[in-house]
N, C-alpha and C. Protein backbone atom coordinates (compact mmCIF):
# COMPACT_ATOMS: atom_id res chain seq x y z
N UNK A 1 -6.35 -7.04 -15.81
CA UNK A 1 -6.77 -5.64 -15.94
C UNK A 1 -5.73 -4.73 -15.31
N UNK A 2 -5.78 -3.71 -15.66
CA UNK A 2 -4.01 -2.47 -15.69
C UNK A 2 -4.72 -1.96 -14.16
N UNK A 3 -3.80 -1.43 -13.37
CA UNK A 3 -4.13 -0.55 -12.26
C UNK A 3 -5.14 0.20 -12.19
N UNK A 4 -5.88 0.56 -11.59
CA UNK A 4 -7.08 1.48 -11.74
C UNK A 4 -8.03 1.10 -12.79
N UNK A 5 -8.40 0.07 -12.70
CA UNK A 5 -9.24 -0.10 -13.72
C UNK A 5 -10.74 -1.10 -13.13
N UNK A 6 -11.46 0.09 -12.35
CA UNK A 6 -12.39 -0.51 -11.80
C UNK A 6 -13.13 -1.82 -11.93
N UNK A 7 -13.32 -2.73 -11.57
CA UNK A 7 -13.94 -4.14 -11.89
C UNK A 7 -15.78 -4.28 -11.71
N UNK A 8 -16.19 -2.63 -10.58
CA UNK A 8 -17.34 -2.65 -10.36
C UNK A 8 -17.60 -1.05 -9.98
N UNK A 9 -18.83 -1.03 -9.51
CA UNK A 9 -19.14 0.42 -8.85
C UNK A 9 -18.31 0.62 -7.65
N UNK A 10 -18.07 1.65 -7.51
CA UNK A 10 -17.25 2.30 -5.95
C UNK A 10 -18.11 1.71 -5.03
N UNK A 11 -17.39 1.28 -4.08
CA UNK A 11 -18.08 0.95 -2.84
C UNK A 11 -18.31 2.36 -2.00
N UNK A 12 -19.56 2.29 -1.27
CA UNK A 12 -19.65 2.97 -0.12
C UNK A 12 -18.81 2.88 0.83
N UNK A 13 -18.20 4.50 1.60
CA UNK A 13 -17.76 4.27 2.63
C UNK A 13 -18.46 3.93 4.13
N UNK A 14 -17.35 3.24 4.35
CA UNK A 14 -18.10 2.20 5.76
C UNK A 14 -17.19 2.51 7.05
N UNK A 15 -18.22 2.96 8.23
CA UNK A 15 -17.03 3.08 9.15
C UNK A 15 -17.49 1.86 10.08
N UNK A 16 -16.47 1.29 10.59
CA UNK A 16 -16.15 -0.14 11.74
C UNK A 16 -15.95 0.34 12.81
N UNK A 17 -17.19 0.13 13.90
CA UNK A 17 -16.45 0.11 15.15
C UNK A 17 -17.03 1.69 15.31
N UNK A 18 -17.34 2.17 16.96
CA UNK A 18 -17.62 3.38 17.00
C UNK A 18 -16.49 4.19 18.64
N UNK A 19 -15.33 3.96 18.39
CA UNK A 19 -14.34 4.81 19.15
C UNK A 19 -14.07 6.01 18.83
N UNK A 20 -13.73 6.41 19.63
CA UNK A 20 -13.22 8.02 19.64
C UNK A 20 -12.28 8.42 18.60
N UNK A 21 -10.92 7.28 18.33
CA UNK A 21 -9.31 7.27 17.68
C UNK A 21 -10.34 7.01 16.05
N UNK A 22 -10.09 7.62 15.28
CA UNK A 22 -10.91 7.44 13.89
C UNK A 22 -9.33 7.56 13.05
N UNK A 23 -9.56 6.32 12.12
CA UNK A 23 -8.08 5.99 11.38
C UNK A 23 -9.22 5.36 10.23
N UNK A 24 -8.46 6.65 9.24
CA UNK A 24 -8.77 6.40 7.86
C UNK A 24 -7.82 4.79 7.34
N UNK A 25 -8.94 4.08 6.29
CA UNK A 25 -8.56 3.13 5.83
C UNK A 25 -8.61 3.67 4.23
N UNK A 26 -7.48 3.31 3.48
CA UNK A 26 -7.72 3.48 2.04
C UNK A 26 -7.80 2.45 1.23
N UNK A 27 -8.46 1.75 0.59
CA UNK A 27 -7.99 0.69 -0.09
C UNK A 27 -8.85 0.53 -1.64
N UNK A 28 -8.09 -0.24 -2.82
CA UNK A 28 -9.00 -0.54 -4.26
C UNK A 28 -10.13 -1.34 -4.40
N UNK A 29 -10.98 -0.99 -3.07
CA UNK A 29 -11.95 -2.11 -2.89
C UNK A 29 -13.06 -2.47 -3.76
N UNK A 30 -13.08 -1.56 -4.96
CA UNK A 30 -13.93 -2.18 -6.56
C UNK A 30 -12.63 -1.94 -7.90
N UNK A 31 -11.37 -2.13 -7.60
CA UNK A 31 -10.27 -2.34 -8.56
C UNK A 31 -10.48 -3.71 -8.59
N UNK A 32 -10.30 -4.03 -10.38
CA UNK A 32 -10.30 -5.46 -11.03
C UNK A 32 -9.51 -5.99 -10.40
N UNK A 33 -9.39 -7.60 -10.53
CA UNK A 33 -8.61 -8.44 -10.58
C UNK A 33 -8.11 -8.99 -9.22
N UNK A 34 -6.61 -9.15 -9.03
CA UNK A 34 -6.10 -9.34 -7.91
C UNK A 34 -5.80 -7.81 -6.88
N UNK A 35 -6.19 -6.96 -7.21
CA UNK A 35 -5.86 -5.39 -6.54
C UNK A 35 -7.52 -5.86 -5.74
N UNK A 36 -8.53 -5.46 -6.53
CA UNK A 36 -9.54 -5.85 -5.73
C UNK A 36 -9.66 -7.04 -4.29
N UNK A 37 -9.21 -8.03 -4.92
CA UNK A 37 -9.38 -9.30 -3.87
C UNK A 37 -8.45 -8.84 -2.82
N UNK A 38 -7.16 -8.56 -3.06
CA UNK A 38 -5.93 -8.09 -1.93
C UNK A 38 -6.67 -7.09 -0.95
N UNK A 39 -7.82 -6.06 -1.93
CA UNK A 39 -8.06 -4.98 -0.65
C UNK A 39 -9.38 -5.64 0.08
N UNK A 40 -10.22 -6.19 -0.54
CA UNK A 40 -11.17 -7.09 0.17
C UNK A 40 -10.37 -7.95 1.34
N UNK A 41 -8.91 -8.51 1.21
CA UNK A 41 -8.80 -8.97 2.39
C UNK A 41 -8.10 -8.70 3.33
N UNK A 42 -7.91 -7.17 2.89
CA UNK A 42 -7.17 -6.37 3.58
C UNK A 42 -8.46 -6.01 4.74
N UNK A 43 -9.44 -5.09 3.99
CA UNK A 43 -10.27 -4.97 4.59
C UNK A 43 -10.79 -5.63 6.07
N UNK A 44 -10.67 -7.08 5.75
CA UNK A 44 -11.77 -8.25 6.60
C UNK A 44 -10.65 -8.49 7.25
N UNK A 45 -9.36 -8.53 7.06
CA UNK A 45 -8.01 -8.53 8.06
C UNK A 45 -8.21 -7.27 9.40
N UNK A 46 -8.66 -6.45 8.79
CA UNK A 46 -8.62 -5.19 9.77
C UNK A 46 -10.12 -5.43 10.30
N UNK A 47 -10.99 -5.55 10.05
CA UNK A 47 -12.10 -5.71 10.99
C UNK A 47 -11.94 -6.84 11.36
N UNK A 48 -11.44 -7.96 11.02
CA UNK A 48 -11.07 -8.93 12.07
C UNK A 48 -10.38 -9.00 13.58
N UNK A 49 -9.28 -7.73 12.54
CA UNK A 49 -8.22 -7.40 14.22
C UNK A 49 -9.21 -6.52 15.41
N UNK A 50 -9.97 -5.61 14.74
CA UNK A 50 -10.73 -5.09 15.29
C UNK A 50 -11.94 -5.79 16.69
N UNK A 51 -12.50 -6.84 16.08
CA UNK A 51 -13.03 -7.56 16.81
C UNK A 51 -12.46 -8.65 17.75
N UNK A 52 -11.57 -8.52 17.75
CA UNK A 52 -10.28 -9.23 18.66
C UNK A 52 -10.11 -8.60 19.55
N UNK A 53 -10.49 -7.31 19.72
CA UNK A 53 -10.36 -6.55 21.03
C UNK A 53 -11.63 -6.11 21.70
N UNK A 54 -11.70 -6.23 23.23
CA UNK A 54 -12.94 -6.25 23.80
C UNK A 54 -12.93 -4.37 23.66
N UNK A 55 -14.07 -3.86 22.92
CA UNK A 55 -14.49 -2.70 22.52
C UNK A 55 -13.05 -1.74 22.58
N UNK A 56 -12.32 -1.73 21.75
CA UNK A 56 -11.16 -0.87 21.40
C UNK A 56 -12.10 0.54 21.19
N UNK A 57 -11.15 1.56 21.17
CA UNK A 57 -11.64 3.17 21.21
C UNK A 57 -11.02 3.51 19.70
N UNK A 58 -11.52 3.04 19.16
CA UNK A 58 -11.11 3.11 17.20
C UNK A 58 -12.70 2.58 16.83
N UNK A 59 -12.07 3.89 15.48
CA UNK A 59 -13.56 3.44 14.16
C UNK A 59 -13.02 3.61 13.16
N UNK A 60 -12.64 2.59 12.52
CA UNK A 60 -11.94 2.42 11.29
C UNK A 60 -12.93 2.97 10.04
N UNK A 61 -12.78 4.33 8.79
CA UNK A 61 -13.11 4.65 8.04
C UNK A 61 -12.64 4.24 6.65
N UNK A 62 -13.38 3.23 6.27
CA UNK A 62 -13.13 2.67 5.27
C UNK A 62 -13.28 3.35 3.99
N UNK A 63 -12.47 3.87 3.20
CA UNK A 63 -12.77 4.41 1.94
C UNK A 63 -12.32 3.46 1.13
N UNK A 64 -13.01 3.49 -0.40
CA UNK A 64 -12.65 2.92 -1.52
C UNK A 64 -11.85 3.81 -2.80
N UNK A 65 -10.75 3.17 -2.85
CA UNK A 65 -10.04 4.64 -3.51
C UNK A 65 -10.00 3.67 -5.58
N UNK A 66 -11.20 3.18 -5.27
CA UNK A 66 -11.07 2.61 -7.13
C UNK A 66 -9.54 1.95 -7.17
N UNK A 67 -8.15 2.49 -7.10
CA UNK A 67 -7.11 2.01 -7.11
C UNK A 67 -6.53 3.12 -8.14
N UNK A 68 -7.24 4.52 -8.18
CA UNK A 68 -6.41 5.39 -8.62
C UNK A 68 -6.15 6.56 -7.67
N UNK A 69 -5.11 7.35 -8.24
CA UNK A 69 -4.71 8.18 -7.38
C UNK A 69 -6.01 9.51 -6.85
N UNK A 70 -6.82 9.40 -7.95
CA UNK A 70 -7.19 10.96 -7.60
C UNK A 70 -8.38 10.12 -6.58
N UNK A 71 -8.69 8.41 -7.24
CA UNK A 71 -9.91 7.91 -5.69
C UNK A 71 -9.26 8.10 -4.62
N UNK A 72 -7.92 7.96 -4.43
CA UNK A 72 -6.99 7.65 -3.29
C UNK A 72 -7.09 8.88 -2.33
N UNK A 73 -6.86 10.54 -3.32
CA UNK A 73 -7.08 11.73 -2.58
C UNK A 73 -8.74 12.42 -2.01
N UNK A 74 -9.74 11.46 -3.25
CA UNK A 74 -10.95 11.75 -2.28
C UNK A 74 -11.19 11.29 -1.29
N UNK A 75 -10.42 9.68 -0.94
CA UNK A 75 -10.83 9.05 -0.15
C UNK A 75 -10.23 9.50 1.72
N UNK A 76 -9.04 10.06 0.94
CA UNK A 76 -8.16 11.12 2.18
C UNK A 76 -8.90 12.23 2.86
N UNK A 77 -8.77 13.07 1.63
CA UNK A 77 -10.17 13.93 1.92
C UNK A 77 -11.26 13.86 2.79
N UNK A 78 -11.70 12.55 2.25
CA UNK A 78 -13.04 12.22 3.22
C UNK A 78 -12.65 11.96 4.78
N UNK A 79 -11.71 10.65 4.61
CA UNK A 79 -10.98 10.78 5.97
C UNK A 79 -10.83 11.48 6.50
N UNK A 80 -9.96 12.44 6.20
CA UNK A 80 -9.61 13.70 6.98
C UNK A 80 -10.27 14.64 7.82
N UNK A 81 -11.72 14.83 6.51
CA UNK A 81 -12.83 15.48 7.31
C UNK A 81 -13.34 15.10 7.78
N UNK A 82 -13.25 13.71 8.15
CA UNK A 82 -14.04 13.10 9.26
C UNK A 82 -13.51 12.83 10.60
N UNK A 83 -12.34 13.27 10.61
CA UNK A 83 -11.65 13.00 12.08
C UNK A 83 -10.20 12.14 12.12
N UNK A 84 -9.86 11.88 11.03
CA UNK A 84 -9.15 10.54 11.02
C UNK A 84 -7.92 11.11 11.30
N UNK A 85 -7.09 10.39 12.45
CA UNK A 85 -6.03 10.86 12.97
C UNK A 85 -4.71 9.88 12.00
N UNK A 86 -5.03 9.21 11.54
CA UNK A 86 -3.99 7.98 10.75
C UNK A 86 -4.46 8.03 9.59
N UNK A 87 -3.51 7.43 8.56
CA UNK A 87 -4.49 7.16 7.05
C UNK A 87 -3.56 5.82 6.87
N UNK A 88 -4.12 4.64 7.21
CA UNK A 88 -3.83 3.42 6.77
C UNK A 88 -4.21 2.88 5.09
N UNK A 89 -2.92 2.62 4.11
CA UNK A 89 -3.58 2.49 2.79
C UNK A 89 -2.28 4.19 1.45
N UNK A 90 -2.35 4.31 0.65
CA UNK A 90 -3.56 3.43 -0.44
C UNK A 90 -2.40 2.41 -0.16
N UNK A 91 -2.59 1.45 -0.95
CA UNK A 91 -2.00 -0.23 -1.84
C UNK A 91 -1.05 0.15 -2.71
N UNK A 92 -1.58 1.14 -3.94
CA UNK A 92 -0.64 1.56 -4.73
C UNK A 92 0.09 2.50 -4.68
N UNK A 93 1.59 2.10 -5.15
CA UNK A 93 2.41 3.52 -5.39
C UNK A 93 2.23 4.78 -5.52
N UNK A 94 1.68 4.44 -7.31
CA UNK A 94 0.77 6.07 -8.13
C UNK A 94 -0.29 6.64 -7.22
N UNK A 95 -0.44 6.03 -6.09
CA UNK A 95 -1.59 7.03 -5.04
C UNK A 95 -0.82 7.46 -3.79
N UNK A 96 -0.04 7.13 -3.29
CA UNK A 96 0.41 7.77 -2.13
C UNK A 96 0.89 8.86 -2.11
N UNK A 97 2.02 9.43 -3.19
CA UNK A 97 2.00 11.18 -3.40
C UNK A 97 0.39 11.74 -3.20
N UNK A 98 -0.44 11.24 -3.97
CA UNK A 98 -1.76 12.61 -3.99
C UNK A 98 -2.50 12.31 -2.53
N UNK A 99 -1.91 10.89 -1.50
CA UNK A 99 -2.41 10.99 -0.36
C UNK A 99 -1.77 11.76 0.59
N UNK A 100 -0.33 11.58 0.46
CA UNK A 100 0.70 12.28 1.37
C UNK A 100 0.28 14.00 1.01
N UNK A 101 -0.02 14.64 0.07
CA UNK A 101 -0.22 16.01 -0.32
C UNK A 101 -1.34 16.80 0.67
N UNK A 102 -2.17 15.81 0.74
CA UNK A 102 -3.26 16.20 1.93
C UNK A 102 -3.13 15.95 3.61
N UNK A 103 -2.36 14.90 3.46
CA UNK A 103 -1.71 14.68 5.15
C UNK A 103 -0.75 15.43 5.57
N UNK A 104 0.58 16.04 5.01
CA UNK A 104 1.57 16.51 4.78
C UNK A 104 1.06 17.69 5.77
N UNK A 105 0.59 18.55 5.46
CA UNK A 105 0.35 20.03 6.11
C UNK A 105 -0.34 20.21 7.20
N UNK A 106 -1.18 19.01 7.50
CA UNK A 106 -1.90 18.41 8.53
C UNK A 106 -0.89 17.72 9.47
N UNK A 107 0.38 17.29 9.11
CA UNK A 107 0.50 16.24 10.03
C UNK A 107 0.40 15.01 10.62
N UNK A 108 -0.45 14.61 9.64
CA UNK A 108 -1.35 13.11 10.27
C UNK A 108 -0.44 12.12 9.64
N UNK A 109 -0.28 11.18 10.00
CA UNK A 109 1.02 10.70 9.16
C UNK A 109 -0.18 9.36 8.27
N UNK A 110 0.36 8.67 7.29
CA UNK A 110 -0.01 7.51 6.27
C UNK A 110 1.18 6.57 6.53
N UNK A 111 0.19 5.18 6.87
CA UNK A 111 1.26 4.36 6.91
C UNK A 111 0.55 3.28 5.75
N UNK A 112 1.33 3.55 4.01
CA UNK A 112 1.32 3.12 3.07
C UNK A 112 1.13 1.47 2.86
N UNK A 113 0.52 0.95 2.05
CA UNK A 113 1.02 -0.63 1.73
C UNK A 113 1.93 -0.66 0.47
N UNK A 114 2.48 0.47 -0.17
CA UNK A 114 3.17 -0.13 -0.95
C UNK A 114 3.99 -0.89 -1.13
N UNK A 115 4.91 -1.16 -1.85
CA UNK A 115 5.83 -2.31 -2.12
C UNK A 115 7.56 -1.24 -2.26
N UNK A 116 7.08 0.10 -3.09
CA UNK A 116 7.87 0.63 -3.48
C UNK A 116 8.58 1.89 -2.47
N UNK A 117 9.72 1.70 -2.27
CA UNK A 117 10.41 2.29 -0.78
C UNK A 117 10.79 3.96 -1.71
N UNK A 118 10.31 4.07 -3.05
CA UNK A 118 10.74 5.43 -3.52
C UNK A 118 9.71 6.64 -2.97
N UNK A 119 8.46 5.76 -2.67
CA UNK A 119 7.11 6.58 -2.28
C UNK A 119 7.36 7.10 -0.68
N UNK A 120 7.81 6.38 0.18
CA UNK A 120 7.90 7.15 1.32
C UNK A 120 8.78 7.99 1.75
N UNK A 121 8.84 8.84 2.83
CA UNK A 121 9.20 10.23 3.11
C UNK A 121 8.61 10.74 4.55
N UNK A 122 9.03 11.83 4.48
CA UNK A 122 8.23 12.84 5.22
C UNK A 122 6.89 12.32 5.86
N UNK A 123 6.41 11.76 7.12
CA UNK A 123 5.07 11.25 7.44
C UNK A 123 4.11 10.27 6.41
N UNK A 124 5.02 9.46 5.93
CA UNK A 124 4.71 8.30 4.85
C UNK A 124 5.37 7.24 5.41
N UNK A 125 4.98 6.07 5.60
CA UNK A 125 5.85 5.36 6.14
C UNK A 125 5.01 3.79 5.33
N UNK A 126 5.75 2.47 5.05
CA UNK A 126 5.32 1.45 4.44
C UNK A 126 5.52 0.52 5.23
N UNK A 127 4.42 0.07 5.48
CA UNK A 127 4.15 -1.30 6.07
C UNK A 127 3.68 -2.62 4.54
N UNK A 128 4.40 -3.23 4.32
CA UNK A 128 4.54 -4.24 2.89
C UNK A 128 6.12 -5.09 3.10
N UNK A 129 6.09 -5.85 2.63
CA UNK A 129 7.45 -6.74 1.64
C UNK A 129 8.31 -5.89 0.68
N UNK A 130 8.96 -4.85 1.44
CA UNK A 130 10.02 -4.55 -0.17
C UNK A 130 10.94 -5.47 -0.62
N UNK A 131 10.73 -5.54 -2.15
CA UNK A 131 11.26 -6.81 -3.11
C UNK A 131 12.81 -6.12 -2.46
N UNK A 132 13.33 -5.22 -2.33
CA UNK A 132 14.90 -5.20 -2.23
C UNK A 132 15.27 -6.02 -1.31
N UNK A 133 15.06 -6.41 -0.75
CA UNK A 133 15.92 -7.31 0.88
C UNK A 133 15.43 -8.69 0.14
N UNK A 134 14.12 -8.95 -0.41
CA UNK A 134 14.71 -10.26 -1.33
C UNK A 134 15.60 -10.39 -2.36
N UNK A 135 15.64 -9.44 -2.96
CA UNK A 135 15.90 -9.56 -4.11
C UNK A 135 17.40 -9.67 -3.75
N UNK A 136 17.99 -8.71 -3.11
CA UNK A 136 19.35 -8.69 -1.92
C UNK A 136 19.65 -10.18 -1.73
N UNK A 137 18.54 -10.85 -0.86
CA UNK A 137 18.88 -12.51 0.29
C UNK A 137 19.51 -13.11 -1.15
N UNK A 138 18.97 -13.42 -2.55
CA UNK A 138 18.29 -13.99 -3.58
C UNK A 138 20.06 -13.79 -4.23
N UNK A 139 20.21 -12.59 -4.04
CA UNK A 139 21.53 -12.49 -4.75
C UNK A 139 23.23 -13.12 -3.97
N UNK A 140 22.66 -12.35 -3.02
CA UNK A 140 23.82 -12.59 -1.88
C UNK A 140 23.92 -14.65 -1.68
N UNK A 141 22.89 -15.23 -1.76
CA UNK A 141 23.20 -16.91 -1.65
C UNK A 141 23.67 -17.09 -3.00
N UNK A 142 23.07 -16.78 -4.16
CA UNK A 142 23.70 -16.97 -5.23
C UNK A 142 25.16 -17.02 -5.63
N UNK A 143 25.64 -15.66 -5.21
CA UNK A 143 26.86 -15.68 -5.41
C UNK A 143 27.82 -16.13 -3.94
N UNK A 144 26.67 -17.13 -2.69
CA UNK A 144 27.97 -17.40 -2.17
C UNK A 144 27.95 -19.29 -2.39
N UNK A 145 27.02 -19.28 -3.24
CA UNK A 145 27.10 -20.80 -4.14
C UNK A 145 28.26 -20.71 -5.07
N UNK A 146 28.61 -19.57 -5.69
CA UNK A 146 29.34 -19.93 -6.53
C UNK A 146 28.81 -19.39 -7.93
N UNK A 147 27.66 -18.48 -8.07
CA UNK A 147 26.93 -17.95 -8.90
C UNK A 147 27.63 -17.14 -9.45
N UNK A 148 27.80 -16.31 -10.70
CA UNK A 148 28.42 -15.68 -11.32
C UNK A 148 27.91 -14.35 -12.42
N UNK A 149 26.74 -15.55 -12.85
CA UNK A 149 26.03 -14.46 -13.91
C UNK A 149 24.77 -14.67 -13.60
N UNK A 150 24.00 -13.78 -13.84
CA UNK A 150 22.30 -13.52 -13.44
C UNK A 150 21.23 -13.24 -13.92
N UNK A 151 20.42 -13.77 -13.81
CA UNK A 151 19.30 -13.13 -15.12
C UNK A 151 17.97 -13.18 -14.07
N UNK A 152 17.24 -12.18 -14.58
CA UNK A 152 15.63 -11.99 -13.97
C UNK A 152 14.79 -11.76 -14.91
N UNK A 153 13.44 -12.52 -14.41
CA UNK A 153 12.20 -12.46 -15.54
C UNK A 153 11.25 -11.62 -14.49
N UNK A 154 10.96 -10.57 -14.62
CA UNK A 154 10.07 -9.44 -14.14
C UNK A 154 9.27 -9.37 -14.92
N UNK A 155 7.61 -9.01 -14.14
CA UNK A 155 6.67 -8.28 -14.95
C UNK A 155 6.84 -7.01 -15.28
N UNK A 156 6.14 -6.33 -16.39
CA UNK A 156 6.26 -5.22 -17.24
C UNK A 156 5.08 -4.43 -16.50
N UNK A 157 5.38 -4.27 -15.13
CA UNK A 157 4.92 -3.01 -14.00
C UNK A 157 5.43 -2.27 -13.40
N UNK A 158 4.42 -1.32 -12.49
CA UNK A 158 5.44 -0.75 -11.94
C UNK A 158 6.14 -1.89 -11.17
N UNK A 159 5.54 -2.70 -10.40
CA UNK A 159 6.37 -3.60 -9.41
C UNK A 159 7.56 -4.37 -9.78
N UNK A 160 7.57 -4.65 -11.29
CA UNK A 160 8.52 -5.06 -12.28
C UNK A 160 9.84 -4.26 -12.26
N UNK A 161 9.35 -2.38 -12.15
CA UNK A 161 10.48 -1.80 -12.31
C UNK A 161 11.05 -2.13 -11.28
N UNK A 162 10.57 -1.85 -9.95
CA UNK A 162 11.07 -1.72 -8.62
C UNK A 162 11.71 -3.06 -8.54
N UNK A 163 11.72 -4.08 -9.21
CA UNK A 163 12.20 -5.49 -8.91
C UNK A 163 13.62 -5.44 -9.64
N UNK A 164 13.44 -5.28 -10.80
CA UNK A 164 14.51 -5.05 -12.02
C UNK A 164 15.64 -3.81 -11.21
N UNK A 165 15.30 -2.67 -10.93
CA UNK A 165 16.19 -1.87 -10.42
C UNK A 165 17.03 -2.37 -9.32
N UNK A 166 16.21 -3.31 -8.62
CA UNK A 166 16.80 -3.67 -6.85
C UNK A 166 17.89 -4.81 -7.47
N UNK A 167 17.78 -5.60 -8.48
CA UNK A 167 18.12 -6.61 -9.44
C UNK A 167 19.18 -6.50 -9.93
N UNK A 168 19.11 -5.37 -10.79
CA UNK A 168 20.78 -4.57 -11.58
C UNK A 168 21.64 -4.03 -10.55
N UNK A 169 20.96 -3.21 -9.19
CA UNK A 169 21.94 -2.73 -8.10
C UNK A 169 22.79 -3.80 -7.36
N UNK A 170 21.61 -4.97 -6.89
CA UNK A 170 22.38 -6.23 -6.51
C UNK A 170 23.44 -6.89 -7.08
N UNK A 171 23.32 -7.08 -8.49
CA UNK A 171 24.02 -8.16 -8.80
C UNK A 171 25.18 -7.39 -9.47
N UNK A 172 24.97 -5.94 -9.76
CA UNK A 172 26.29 -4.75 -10.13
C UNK A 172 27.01 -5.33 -8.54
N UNK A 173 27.11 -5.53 -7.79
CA UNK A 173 27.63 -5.49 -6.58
C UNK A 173 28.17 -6.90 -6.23
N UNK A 174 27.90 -8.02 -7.01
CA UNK A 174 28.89 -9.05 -7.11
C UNK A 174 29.45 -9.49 -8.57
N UNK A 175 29.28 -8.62 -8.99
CA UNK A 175 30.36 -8.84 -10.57
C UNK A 175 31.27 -8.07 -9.99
């Protein structure tokens, strides 16, 4: 199923934990497929860490942003008006502009999961795997094997583009 393409009803927002420090969570927590499962264990990752600490002064505000952009800006929204000094999230690319638009003037900074290093900026910052430093390691052993010519099989996504671009820059750079 394509990005944003809900798998169920929106979840209710849920807040974790009752501290003072309130840090918005964003995530596609009723997006189909593997977007769904990733934010489900994103989710249970963060209330896990949570309960690892003897009563931390955080209440994590869980929003469900479907896995589109405009869920992504209600879910900010909501955050926002609720106190949230951080916005941990969205997952996807196509949502972090319409999240950064509402943090931006505020100040509050978003520390993104994307993948894609074109989305951050200005009080955006990505915590993820950018494919470039693999895609980089991937090239750089290649050609010190003795590699010459190169080929990549990418998916037809966005994550595809971002792979393919890091791909043609790399390997332009040992021809």
């Amino acid at each position: 199923n394509p990005e944003g393409v809900p798998a169920g009803p929106q979840q209710q927002p849920q807040a974790v934990g009752t501290g003072q420090v309130k840090i918005g969570l964003i995530l596609p927590l009723s997006a189909a497929g593997n977007a769904g499962l990733a934010a489900q264990s994103m989710r249970n990752a963060a209330e896990m860490a949570l309960a690892e600490f003897q009563n931390p002064n955080i209440q994590l505000l869980i929003k469900d942003d479907g896995g589109s952009p405009q869920g992504a800006a209600q879910g900010a929204q909501q955050a926002l008006s609720e106190g949230a000094e951080i916005i941990l999230g969205p997952l996807f690319a196509g949502s972090v502009p319409s999240v950064a638009q509402l943090t931006r003037p505020r100040g509050t900074s978003v520390i993104a999961f994307s993948t894609d290093s074109s989305v951050a900026g200005r009080g955006v910052y990505l915590l993820s795997f950018l494919p470039e430093s693999d895609i980089n390691r991937i090239v750089d052993y290649s050609a010190g094997i003795g590699k010459r010519s190169f080929a990549a099989m990418v998916p037809d996504n966005a994550y595809g583009n971002v792979v393919e671009a890091a791909f043609k820059q790399a390997a332009g750079r040992k021809n």
